[in-house]
PDB file of N, CA and C in Angstrom:
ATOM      1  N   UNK A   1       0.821  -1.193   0.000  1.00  0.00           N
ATOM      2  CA  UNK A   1       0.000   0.000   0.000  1.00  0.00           C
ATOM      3  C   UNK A   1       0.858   1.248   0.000  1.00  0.00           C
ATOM      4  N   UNK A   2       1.832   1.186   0.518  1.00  0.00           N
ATOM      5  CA  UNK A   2       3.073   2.359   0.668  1.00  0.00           C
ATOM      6  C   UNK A   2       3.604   2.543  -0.554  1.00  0.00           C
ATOM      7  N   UNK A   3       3.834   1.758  -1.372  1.00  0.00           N
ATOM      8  CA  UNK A   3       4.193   2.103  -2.936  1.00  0.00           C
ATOM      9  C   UNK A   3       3.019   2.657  -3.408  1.00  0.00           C
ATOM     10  N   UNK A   4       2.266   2.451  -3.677  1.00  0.00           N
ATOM     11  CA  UNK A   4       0.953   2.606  -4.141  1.00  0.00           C
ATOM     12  C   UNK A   4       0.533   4.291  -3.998  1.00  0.00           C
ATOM     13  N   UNK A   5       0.834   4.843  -2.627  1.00  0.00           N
ATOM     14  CA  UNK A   5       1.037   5.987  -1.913  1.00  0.00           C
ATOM     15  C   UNK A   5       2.249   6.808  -2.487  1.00  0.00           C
ATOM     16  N   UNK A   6       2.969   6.150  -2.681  1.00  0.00           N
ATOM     17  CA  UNK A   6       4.389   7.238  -2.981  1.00  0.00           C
ATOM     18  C   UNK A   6       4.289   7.103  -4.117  1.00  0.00           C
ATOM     19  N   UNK A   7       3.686   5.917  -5.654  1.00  0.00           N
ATOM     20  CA  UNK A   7       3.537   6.251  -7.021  1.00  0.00           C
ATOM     21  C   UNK A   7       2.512   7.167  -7.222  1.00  0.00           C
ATOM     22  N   UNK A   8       1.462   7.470  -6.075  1.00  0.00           N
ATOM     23  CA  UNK A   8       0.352   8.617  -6.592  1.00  0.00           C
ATOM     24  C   UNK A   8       1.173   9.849  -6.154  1.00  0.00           C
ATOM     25  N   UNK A   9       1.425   9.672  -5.249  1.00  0.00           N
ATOM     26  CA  UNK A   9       1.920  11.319  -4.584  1.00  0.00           C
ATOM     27  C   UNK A   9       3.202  11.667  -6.062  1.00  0.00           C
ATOM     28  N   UNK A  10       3.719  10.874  -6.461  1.00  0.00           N
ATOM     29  CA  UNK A  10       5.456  11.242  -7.283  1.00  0.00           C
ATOM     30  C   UNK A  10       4.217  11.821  -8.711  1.00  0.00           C
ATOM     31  N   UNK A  11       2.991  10.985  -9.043  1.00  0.00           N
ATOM     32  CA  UNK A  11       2.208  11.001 -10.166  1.00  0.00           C
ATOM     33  C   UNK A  11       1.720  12.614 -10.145  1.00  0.00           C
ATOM     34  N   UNK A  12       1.201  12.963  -8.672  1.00  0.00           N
ATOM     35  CA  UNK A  12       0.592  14.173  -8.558  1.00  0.00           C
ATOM     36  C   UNK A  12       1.955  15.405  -8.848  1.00  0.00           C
ATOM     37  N   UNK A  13       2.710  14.734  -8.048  1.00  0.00           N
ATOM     38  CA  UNK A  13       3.948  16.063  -8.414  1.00  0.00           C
ATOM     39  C   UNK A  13       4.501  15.995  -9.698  1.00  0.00           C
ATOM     40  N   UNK A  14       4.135  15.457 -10.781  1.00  0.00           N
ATOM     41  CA  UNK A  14       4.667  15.474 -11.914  1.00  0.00           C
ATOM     42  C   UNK A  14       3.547  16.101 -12.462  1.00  0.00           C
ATOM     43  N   UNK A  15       2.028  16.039 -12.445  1.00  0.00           N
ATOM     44  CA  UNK A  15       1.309  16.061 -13.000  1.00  0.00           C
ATOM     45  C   UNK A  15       0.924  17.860 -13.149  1.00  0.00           C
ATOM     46  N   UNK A  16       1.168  18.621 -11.923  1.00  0.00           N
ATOM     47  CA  UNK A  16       0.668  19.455 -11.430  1.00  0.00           C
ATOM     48  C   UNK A  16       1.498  20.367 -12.453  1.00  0.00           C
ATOM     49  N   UNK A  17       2.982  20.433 -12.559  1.00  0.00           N
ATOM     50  CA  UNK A  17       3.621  21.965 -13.110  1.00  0.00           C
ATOM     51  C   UNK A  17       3.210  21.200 -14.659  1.00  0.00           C
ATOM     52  N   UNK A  18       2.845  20.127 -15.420  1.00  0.00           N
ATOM     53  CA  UNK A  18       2.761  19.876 -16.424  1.00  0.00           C
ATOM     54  C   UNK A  18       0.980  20.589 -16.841  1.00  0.00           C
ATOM     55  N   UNK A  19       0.354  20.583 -15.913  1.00  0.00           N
ATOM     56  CA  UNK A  19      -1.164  20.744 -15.943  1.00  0.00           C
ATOM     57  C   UNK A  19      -0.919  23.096 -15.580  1.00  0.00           C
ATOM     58  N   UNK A  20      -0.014  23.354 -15.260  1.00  0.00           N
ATOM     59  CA  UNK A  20       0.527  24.597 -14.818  1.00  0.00           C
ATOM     60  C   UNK A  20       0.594  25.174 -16.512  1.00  0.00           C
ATOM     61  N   UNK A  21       1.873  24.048 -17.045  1.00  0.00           N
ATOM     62  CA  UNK A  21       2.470  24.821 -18.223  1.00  0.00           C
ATOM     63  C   UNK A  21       1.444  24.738 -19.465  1.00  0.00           C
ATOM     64  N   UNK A  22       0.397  23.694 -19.561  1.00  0.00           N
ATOM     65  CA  UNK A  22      -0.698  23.886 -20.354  1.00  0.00           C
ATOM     66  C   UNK A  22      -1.546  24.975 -20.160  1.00  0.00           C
ATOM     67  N   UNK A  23      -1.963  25.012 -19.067  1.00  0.00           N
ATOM     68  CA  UNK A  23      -2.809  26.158 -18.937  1.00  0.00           C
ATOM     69  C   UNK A  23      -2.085  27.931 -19.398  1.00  0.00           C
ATOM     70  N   UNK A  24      -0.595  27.891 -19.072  1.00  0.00           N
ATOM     71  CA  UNK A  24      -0.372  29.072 -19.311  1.00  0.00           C
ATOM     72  C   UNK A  24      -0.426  29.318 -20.652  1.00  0.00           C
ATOM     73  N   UNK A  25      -0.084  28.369 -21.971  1.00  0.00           N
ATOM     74  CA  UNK A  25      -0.009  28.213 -23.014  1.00  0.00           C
ATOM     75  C   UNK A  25      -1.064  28.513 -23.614  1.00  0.00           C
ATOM     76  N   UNK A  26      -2.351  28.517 -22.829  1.00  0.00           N
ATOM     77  CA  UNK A  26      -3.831  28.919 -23.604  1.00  0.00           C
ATOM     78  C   UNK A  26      -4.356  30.147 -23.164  1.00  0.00           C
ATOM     79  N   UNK A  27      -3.223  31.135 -22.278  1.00  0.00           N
ATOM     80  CA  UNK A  27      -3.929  32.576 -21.654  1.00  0.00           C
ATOM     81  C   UNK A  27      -3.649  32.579 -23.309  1.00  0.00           C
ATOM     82  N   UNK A  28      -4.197  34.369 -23.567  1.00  0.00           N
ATOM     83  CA  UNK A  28      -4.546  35.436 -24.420  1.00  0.00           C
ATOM     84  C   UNK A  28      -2.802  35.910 -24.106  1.00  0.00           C
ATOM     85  N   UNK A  29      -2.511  36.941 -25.178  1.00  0.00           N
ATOM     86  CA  UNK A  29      -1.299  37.721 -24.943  1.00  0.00           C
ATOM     87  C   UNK A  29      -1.411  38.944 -24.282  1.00  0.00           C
ATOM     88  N   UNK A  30      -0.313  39.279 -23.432  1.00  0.00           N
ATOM     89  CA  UNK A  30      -0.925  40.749 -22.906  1.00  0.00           C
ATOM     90  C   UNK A  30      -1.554  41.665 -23.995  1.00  0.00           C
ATOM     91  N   UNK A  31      -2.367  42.410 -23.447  1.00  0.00           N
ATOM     92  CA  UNK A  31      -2.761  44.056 -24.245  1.00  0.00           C
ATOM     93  C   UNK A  31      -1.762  44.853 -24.189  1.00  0.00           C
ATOM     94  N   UNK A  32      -1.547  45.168 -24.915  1.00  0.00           N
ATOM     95  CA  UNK A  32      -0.897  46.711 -25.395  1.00  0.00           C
ATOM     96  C   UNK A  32      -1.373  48.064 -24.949  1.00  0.00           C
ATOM     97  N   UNK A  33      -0.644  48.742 -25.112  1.00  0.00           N
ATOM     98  CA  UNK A  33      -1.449  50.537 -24.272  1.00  0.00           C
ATOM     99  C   UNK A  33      -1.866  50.991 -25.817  1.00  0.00           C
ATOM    100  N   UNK A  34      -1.684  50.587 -26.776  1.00  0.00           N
ATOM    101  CA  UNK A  34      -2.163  51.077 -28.354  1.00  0.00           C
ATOM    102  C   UNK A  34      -3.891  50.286 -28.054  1.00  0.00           C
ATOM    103  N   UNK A  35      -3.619  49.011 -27.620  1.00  0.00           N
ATOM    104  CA  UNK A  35      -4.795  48.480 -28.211  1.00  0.00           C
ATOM    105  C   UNK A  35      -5.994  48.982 -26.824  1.00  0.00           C
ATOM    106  N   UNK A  36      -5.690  49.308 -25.720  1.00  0.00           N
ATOM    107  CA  UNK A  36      -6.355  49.974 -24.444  1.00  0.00           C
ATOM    108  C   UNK A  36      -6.802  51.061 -24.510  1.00  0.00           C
ATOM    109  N   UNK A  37      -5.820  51.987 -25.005  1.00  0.00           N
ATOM    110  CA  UNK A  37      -6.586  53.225 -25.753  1.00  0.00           C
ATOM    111  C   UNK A  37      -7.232  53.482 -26.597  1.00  0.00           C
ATOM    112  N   UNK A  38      -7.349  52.276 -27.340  1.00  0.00           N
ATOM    113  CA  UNK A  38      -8.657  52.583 -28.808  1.00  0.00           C
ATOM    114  C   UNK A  38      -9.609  51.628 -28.111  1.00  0.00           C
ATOM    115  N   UNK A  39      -9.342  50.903 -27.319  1.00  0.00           N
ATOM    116  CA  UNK A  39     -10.734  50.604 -26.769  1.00  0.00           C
ATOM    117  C   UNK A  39     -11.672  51.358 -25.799  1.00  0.00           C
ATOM    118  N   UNK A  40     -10.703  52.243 -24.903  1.00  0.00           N
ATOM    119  CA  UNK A  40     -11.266  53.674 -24.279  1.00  0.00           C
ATOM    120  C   UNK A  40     -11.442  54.380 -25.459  1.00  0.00           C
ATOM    121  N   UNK A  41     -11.398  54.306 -26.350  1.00  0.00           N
ATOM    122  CA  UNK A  41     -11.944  55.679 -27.649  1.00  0.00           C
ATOM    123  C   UNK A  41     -13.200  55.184 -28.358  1.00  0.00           C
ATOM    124  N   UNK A  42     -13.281  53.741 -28.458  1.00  0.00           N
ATOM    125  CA  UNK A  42     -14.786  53.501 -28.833  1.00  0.00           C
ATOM    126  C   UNK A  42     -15.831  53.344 -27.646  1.00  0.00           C
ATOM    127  N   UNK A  43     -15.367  53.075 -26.035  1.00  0.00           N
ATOM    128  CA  UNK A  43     -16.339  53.209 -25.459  1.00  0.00           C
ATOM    129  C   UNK A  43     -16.527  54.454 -25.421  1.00  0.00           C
ATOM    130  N   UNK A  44     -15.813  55.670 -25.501  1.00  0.00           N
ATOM    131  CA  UNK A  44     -15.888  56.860 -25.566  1.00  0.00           C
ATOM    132  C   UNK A  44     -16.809  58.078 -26.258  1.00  0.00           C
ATOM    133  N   UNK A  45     -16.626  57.251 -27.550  1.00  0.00           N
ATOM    134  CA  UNK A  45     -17.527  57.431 -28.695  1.00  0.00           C
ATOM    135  C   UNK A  45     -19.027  56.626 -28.385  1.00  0.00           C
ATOM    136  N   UNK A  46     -18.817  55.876 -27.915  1.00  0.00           N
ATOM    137  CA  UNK A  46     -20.365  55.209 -27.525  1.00  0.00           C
ATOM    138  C   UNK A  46     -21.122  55.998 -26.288  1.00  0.00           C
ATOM    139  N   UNK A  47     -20.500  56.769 -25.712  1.00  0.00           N
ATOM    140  CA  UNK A  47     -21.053  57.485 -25.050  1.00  0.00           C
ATOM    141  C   UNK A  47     -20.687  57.195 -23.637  1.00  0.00           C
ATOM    142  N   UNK A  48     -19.159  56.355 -23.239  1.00  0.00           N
ATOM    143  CA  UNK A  48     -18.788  56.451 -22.019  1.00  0.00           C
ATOM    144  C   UNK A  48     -18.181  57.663 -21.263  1.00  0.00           C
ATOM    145  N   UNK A  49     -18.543  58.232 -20.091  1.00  0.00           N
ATOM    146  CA  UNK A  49     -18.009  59.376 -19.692  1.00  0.00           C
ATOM    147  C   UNK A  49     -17.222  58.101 -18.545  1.00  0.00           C
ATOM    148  N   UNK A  50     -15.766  58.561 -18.647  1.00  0.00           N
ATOM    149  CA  UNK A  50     -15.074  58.032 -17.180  1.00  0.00           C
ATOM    150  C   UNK A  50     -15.514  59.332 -16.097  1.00  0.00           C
ATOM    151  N   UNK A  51     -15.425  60.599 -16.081  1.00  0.00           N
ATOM    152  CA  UNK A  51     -15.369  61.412 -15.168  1.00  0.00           C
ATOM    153  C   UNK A  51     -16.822  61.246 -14.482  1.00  0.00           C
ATOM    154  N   UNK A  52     -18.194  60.129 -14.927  1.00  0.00           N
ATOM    155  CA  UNK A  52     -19.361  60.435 -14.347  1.00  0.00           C
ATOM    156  C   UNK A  52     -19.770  58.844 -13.613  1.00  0.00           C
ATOM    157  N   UNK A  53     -18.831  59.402 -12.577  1.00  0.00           N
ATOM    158  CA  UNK A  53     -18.441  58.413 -11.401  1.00  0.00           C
ATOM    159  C   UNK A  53     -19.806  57.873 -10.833  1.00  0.00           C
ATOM    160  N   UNK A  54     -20.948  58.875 -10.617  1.00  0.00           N
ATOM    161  CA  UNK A  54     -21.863  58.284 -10.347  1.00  0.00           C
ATOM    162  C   UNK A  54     -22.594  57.904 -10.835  1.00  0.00           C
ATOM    163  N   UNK A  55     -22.476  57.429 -12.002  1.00  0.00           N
ATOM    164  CA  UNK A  55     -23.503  56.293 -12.441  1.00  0.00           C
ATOM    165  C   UNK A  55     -23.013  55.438 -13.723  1.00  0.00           C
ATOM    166  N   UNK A  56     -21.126  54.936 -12.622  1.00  0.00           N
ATOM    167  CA  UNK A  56     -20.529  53.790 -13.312  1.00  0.00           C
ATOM    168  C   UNK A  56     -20.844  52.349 -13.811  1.00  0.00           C
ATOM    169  N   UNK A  57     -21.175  51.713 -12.867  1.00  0.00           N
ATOM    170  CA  UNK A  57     -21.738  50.366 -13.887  1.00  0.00           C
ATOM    171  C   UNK A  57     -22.479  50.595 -14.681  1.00  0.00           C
ATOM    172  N   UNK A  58     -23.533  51.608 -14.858  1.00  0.00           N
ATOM    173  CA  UNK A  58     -24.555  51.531 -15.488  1.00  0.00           C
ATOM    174  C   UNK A  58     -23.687  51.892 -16.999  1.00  0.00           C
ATOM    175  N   UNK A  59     -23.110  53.334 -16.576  1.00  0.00           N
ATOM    176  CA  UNK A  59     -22.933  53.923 -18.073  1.00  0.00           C
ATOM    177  C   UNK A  59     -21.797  53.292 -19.131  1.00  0.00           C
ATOM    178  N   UNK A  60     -20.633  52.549 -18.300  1.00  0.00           N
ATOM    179  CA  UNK A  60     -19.660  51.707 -18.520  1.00  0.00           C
ATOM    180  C   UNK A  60     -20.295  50.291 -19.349  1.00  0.00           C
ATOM    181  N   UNK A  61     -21.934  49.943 -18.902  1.00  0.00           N
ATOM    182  CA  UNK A  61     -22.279  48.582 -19.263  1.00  0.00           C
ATOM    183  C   UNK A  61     -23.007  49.089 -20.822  1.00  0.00           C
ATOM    184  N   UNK A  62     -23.373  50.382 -20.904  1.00  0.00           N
ATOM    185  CA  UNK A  62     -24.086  50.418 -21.768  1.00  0.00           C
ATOM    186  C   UNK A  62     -23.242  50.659 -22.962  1.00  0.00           C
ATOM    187  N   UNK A  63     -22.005  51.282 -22.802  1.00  0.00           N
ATOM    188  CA  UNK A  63     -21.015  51.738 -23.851  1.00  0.00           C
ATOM    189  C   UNK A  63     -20.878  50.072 -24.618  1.00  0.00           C
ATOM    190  N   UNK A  64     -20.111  49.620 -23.765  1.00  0.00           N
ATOM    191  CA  UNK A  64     -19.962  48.076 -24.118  1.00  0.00           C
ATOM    192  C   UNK A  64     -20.868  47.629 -24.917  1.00  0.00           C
ATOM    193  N   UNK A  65     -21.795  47.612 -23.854  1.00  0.00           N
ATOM    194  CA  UNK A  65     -22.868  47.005 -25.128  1.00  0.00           C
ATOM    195  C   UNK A  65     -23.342  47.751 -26.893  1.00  0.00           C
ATOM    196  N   UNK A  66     -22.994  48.737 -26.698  1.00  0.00           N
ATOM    197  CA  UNK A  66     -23.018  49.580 -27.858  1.00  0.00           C
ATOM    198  C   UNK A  66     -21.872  48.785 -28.726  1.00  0.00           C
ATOM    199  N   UNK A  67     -20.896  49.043 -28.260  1.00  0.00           N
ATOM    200  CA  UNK A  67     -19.894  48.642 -29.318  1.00  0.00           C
ATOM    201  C   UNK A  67     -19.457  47.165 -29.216  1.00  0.00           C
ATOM    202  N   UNK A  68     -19.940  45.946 -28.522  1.00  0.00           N
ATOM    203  CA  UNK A  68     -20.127  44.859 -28.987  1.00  0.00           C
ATOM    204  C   UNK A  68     -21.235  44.570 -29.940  1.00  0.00           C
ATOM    205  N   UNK A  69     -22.468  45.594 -30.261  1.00  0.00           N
ATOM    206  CA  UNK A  69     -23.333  45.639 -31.116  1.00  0.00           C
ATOM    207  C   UNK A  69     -22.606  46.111 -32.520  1.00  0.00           C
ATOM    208  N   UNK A  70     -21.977  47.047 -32.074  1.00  0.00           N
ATOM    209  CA  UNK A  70     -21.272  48.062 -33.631  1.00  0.00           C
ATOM    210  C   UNK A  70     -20.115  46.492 -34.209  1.00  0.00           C
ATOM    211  N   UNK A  71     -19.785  45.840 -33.407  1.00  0.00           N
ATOM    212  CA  UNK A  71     -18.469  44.962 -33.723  1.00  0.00           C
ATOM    213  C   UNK A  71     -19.374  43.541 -34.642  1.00  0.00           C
ATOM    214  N   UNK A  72     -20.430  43.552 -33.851  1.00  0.00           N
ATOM    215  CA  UNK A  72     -21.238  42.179 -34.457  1.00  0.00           C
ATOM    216  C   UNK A  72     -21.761  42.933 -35.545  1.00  0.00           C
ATOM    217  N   UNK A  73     -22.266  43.846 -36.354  1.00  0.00           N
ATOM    218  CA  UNK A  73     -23.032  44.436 -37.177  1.00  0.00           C
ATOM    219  C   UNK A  73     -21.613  44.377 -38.130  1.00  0.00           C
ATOM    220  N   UNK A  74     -20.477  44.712 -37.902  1.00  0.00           N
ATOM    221  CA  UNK A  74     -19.421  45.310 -38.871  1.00  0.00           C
ATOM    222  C   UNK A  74     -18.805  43.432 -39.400  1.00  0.00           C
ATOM    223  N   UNK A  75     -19.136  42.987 -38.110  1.00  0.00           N
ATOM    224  CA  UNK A  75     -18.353  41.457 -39.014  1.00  0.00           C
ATOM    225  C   UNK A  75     -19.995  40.488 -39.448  1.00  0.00           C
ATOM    226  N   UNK A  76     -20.854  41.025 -39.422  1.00  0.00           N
ATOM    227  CA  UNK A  76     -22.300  40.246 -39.649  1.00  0.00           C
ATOM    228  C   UNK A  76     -22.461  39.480 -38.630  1.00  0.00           C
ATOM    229  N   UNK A  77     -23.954  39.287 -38.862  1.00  0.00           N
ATOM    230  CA  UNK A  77     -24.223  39.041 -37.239  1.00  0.00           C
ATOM    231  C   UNK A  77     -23.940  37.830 -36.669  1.00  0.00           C
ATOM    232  N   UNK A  78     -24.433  37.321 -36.050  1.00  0.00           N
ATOM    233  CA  UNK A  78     -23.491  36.025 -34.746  1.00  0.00           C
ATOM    234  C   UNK A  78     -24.624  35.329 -35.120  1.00  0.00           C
ATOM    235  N   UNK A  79     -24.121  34.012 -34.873  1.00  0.00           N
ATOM    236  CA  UNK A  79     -24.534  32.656 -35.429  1.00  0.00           C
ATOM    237  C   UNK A  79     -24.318  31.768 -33.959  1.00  0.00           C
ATOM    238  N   UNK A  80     -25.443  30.966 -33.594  1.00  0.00           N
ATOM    239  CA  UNK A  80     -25.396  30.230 -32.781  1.00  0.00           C
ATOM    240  C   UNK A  80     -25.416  28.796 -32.173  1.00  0.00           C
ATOM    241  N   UNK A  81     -24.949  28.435 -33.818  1.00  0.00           N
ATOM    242  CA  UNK A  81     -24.543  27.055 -34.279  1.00  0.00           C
ATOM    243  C   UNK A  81     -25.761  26.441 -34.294  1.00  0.00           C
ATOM    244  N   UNK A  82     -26.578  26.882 -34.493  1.00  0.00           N
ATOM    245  CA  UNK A  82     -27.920  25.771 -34.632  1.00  0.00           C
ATOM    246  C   UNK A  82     -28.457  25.956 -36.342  1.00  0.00           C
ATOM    247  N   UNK A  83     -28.937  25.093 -36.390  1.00  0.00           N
ATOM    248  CA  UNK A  83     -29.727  25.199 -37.970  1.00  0.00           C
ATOM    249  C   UNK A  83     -31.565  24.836 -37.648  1.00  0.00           C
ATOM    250  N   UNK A  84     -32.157  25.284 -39.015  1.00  0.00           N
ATOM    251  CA  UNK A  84     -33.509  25.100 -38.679  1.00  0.00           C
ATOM    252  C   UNK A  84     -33.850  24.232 -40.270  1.00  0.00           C
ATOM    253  N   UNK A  85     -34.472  23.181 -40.400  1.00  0.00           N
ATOM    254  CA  UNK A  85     -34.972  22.566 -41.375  1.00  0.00           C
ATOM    255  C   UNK A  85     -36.162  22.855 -41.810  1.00  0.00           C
ATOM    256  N   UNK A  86     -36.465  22.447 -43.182  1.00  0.00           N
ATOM    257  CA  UNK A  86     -38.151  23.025 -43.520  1.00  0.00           C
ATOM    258  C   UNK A  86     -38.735  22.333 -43.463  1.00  0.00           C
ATOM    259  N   UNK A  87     -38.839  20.943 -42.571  1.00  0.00           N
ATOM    260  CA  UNK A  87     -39.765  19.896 -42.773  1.00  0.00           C
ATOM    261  C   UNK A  87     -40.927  20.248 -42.024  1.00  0.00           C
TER     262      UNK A  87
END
């Protein structure tokens, strides 16, 4: 039973920085301050004010949603993997 114990425990410590280095391999790449600032310039244009502190989530959620609308309209609209038949 003591082998049995020390081949899982040696299994887990091998397993763990290998299950570490996959996962880092599938983040996103950092952002850029080019690509942060044109994304503050279209919520901007959508009508985000940063200086109107009081009534942040709201006005912050609506910009977004503006220009995830402007982004789906410019590449055609979103598809939700389903199909419909004419039978």
């Amino acid at each position: 039973m003591k082998s049995f114990l020390k081949a899982a425990v040696l299994a887990a410590i091998v397993a763990v920085p290998a299950a570490a280095f996959a996962q880092a391999q599938t983040q996103q790449q950092p952002v850029t301050r080019a690509e942060v600032r044109a994304d503050l310039a279209q919520l901007r244009a959508a009508g985000y004010d940063p200086s109107d502190w009081m009534h942040y989530p709201e006005n912050i959620q609506a910009a977004e949603a503006k220009v995830a609308a402007q982004r789906a309209t410019a590449y055609g609209p979103s598809t939700n993997g389903t199909s419909q038949s004419s039978q």
